[in-house]
Protein backbone atom coordinates (compact mmCIF):
# COMPACT_ATOMS: atom_id res chain seq x y z
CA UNK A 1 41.24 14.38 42.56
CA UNK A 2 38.39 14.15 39.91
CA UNK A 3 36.25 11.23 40.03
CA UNK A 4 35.15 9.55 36.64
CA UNK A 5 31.94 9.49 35.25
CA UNK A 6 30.44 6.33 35.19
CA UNK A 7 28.82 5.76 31.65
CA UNK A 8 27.84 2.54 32.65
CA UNK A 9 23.86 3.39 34.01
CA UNK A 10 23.23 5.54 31.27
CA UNK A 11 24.26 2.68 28.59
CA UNK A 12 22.27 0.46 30.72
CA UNK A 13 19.35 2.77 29.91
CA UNK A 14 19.68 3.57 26.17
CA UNK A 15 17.93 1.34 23.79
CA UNK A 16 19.57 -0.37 21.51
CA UNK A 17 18.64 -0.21 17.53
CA UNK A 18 17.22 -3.44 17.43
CA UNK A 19 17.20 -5.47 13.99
CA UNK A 20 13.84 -6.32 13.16
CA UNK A 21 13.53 -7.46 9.49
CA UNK A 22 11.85 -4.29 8.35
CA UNK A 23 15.54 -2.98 9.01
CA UNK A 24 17.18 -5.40 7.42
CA UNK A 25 14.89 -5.21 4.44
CA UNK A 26 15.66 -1.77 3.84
CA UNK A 27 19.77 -2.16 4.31
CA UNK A 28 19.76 -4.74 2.01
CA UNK A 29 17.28 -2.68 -0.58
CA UNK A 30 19.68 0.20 -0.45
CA UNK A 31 22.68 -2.14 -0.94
CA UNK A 32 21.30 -3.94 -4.26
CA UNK A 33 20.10 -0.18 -5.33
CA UNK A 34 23.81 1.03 -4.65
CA UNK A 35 25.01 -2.08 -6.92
CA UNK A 36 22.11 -1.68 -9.54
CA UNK A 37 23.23 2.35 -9.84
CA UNK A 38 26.84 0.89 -10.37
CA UNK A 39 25.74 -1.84 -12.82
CA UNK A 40 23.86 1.22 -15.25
CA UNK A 41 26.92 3.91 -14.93
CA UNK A 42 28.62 0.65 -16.14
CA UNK A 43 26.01 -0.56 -18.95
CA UNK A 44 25.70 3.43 -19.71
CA UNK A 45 29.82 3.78 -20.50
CA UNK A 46 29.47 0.76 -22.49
CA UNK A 47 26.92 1.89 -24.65
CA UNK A 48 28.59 5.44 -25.37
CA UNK A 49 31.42 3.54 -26.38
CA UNK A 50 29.59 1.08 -28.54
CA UNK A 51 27.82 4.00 -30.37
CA UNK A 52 31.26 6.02 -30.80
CA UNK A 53 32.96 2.99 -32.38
CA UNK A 54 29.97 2.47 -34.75
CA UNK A 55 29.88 5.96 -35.87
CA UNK A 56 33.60 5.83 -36.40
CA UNK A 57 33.33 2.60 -39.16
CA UNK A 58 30.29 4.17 -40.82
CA UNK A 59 31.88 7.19 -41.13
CA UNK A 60 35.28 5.21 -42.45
CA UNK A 61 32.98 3.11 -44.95
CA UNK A 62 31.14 6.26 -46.13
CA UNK A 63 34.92 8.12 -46.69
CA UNK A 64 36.01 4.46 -48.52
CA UNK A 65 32.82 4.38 -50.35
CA UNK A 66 32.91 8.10 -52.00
């Protein structure tokens, strides 16, 4: 019968990722860069849309006006 490996002394001996707050700095930067990337696509669409609608009515007043 095969005996199990025993994990256990070689977890015992691996280091751990420890949180220092240069770590957590950098998690959280990356997290409000995510949601500021988000935030522009968003602000970006909104624009485009804004512009299209504008040049739609001009181009309806210009048509009414001629």
């Amino acid at each position: 019968m095969k005996k199990k490996f025993d994990f256990s002394a070689e977890m015992n001996d691996t280091e751990s990722i420890k949180i220092t707050p240069k770590n957590e700095y950098l998690e959280e930067e990356k997290r409000l860069l995510d949601v500021n990337a988000k935030e522009l696509a968003n602000l970006n669409d909104n624009v485009h849309y804004m512009i299209t609608n504008l040049v739609n009515l001009i181009y309806n007043y210009l048509t009414i006006c001629k």
